[in-house]
Protein backbone atom coordinates (compact mmCIF):
# COMPACT_ATOMS: atom_id res chain seq x y z
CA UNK A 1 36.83 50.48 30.07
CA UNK A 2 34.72 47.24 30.86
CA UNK A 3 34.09 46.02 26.75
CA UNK A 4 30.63 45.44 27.51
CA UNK A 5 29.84 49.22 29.21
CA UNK A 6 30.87 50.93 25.45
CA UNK A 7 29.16 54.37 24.57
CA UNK A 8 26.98 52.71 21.85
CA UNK A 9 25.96 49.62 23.68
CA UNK A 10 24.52 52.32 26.43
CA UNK A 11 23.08 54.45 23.90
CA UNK A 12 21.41 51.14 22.74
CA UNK A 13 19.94 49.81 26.09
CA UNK A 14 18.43 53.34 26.22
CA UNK A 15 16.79 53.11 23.24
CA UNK A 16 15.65 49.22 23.48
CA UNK A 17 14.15 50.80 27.18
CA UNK A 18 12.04 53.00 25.01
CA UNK A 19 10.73 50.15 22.95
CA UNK A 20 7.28 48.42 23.68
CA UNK A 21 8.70 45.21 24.31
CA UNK A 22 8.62 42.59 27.17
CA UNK A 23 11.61 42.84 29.36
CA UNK A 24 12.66 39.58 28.61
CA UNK A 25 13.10 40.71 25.12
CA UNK A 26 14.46 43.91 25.96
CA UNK A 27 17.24 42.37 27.77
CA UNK A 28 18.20 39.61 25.07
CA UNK A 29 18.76 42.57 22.22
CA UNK A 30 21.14 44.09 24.80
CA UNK A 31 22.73 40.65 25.65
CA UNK A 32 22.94 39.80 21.92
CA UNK A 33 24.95 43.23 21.19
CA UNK A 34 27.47 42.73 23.91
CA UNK A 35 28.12 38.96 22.70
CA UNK A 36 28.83 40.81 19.09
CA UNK A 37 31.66 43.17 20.71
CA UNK A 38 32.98 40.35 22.95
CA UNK A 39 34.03 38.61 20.17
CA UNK A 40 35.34 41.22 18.02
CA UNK A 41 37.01 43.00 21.32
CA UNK A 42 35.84 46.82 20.48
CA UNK A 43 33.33 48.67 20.08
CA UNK A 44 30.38 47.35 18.03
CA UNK A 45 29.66 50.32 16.46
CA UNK A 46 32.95 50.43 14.65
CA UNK A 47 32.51 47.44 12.87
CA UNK A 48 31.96 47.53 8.95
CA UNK A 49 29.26 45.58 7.45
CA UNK A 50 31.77 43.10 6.39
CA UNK A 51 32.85 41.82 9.64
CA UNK A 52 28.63 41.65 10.46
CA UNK A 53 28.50 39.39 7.78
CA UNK A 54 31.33 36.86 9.01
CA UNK A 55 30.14 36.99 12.63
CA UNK A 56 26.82 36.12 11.74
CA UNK A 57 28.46 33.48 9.49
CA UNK A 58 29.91 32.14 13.04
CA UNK A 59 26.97 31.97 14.50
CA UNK A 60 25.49 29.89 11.84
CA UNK A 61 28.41 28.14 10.98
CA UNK A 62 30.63 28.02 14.53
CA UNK A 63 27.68 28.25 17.09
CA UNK A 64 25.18 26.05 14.94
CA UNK A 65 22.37 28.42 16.06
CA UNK A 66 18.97 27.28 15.60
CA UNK A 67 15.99 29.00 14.04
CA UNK A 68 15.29 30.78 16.90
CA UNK A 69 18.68 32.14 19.01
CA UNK A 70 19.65 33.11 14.95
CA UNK A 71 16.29 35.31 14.65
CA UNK A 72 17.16 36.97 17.80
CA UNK A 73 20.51 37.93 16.73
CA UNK A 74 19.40 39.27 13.48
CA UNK A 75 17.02 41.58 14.87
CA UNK A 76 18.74 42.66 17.42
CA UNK A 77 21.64 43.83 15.96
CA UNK A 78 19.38 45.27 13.00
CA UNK A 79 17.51 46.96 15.69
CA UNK A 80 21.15 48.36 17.17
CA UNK A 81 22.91 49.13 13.75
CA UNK A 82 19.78 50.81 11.84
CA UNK A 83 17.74 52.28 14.45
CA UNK A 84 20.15 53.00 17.03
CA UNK A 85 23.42 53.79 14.82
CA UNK A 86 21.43 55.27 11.85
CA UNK A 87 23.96 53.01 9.03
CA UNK A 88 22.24 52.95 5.41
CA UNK A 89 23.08 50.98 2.36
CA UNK A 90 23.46 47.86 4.49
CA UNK A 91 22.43 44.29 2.96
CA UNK A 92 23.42 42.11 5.43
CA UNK A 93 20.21 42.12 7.06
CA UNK A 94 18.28 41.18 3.81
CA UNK A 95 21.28 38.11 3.45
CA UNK A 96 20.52 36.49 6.66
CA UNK A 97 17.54 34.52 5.50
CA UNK A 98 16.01 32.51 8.41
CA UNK A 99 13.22 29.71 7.31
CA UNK A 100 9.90 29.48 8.95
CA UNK A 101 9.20 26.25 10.18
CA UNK A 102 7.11 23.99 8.30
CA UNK A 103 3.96 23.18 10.37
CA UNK A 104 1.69 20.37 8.99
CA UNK A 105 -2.00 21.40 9.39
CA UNK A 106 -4.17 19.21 11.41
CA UNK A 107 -6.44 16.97 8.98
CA UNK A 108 -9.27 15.17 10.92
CA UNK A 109 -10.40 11.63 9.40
CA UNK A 110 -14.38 11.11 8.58
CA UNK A 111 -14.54 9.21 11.28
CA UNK A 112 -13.15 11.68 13.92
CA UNK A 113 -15.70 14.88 12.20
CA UNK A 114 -18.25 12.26 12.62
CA UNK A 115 -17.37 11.19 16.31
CA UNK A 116 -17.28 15.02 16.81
CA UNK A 117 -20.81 16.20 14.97
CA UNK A 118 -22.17 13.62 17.28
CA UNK A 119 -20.80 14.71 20.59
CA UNK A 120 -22.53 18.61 19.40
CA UNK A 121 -25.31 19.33 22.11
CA UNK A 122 -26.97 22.04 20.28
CA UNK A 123 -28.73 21.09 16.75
CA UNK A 124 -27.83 24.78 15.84
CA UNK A 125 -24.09 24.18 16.21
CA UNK A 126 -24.45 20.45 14.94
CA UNK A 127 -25.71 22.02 11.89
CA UNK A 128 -23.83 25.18 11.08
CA UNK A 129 -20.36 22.73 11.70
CA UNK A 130 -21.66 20.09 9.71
CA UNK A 131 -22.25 22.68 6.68
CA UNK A 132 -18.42 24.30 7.52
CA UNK A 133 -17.00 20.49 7.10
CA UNK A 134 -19.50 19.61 3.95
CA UNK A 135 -18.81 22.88 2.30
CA UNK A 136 -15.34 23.92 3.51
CA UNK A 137 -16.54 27.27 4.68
CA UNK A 138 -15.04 29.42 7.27
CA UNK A 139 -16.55 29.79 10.19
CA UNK A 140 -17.72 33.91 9.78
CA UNK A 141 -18.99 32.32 5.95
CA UNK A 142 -21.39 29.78 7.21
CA UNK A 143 -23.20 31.72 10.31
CA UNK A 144 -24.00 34.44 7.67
CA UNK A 145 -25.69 32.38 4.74
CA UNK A 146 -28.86 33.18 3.75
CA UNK A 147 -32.04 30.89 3.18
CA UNK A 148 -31.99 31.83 -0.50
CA UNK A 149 -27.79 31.26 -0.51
CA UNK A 150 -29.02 27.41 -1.06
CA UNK A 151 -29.63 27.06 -4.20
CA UNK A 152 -31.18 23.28 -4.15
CA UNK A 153 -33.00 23.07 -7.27
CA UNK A 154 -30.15 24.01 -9.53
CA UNK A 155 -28.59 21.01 -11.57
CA UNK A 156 -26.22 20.31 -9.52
CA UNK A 157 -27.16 22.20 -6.12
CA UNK A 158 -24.87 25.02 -5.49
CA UNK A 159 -24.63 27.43 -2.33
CA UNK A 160 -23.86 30.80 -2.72
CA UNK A 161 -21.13 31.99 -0.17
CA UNK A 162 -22.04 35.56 -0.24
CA UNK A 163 -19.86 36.47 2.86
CA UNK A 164 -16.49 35.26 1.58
CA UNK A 165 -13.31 36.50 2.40
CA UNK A 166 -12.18 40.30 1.29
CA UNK A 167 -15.68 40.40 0.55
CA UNK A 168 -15.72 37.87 -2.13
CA UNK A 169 -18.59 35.89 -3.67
CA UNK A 170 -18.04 32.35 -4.55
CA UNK A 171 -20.64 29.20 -5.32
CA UNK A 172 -19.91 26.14 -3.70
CA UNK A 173 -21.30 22.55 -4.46
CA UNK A 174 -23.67 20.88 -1.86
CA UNK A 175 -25.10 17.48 -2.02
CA UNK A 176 -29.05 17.15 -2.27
CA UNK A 177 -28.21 15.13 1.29
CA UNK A 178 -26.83 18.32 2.89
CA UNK A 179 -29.86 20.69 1.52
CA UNK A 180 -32.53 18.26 2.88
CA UNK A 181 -30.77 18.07 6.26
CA UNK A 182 -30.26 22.36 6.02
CA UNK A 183 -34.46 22.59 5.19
CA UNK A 184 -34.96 20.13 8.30
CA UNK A 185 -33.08 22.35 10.66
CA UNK A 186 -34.73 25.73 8.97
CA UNK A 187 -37.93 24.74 9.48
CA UNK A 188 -37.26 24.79 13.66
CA UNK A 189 -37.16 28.49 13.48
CA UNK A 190 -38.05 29.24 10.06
CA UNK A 191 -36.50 32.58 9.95
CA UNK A 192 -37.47 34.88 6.69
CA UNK A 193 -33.67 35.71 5.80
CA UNK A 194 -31.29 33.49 7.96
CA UNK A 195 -30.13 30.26 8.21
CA UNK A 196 -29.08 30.54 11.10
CA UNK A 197 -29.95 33.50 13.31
CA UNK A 198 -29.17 34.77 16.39
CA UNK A 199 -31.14 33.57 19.29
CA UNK A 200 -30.53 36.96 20.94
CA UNK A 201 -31.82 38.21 24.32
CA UNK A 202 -34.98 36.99 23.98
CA UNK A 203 -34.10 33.72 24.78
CA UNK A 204 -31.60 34.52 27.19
CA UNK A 205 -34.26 36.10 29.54
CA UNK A 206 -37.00 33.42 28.99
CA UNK A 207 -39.21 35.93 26.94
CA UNK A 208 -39.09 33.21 24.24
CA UNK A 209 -38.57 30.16 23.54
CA UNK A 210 -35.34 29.01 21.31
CA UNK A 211 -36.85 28.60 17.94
CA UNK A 212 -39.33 32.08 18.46
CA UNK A 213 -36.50 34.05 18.99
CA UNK A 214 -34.29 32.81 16.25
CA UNK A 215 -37.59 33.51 14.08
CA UNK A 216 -37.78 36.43 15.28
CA UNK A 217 -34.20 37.68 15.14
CA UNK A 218 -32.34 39.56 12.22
CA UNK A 219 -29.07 39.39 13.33
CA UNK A 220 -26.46 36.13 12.59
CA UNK A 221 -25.60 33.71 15.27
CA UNK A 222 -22.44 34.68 16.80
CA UNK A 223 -19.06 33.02 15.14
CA UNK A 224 -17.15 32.64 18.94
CA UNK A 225 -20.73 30.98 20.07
CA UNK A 226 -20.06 28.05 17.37
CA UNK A 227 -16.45 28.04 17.87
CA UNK A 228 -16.95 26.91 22.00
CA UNK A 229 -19.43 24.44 20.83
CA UNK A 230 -16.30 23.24 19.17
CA UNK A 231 -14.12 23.14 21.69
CA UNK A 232 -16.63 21.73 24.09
CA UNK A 233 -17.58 18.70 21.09
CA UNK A 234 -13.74 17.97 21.09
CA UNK A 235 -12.82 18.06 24.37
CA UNK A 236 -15.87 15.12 24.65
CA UNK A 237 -15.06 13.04 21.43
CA UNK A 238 -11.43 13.06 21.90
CA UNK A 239 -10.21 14.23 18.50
CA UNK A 240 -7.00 16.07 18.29
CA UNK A 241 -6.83 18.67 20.78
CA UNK A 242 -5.02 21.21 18.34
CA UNK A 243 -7.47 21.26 15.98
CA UNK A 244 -10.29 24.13 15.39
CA UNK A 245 -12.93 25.02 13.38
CA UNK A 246 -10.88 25.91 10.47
CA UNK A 247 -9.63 21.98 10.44
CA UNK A 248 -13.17 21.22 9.12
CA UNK A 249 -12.30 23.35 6.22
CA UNK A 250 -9.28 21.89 5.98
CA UNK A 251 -10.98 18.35 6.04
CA UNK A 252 -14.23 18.86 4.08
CA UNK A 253 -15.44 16.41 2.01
């Protein structure tokens, strides 16, 4: 018998078939079984939890496997042993801890948010991402704030993030700066509820102009609209191409 054509290893490569993963994947748990009874010489499924532990010991230890080959192995051979073998009681899988990498978010510099804010076409985008990078709002937070969120007359001026996320209300400082700019772009459309409303099909089909239908409109603008205005205002300042609209947050002042 060939060592990699065992009973359990084809009971396996049925079951992985069954699985909605990509092929690529499907082949790699196979692979990564067969490389477990090649080096023990017999049939994976005989093996006791104790000689799992070693050989993924030798992979870490032997092989040097990185982050991501290790990962592979783990789950694969959970996959085989658990799902495929039905063993219980096993900890070896818990024991095999594999650390996420740790990823440094994106901070922009004032200078790059203001080389960016500047290369925004549309006042309505220029305005709702200014207010994200002043306030450190998510995007969803600031297309749905109110005109009576702004609370500019309190001691200190406060906006009221009414949208928040789980559903969560929070207040939020705002300079007397940011308000003044906020009541110069309101009063373009001067919409009873929003700050910044949907322009809607109205505009699209020339019925009316920008500011009547955001007047007009109860709905909020649309979060993906202000995220390609993003895209569009970085690809033409320059700033780091990995950065999004949550790096405003991330950068606010």
């Amino acid at each position: 018998m060939h060592i990699t054509n065992y009973p359990s290893i084809t009971q396996f490569q049925q079951l992985v078939e069954l699985k909605d993963y990509r092929k690529p994947t499907k082949k790699e748990y196979v692979r990564y079984v067969r490389k477990l009874a090649e080096h023990f010489q017999c049939d994976p499924a005989s093996l006791t939890e104790n000689q799992l532990r070693e050989y993924f010991l030798f992979l870490r230890q032997h092989k040097h496997y990185s982050r991501s080959p290790m990962k592979m192995a783990k789950y694969a051979l959970l996959c085989f042993y658990v799902e495929c073998l039905k063993v219980t009681g096993w900890t070896v899988f818990r024991e095999v801890r594999i650390a996420e990498p740790q990823v440094l978010p994106i901070v922009l510099s004032r200078v790059e948010v203001k080389r960016l804010l500047a290369a925004v076409r549309e006042p309505r985008f220029r305005a709702c991402l200014g207010l994200m990078y002043h306030c450190g709002l998510r995007v969803g937070e600031a297309v749905r704030i109110r005109v009576k969120d702004i609370l500019g007359r309190e001691q200190p001026p406060r906006l009221l993030v009414s949208h928040g996320k789980g559903g969560k209300q929070r207040y939020v400082p705002i300079t007397p700066a940011m308000v003044e700019e906020l009541r110069t772009w309101w009063r373009t459309h001067q919409n009873p509820a929003l700050l910044f409303p949907t322009p809607g099909r109205g505009w699209a089909d020339r019925t009316f102009t920008l500011s009547q239908s955001m007047h007009l409109n109860t709905g909020p603008m649309s979060e993906s609209c202000v995220q390609s205005a993003y895209r569009l205002a970085r690809a033409a300042s320059g700033i780091n191409p990995g950065s999004t609209t949550h790096t405003l947050r991330n950068a606010s002042t």
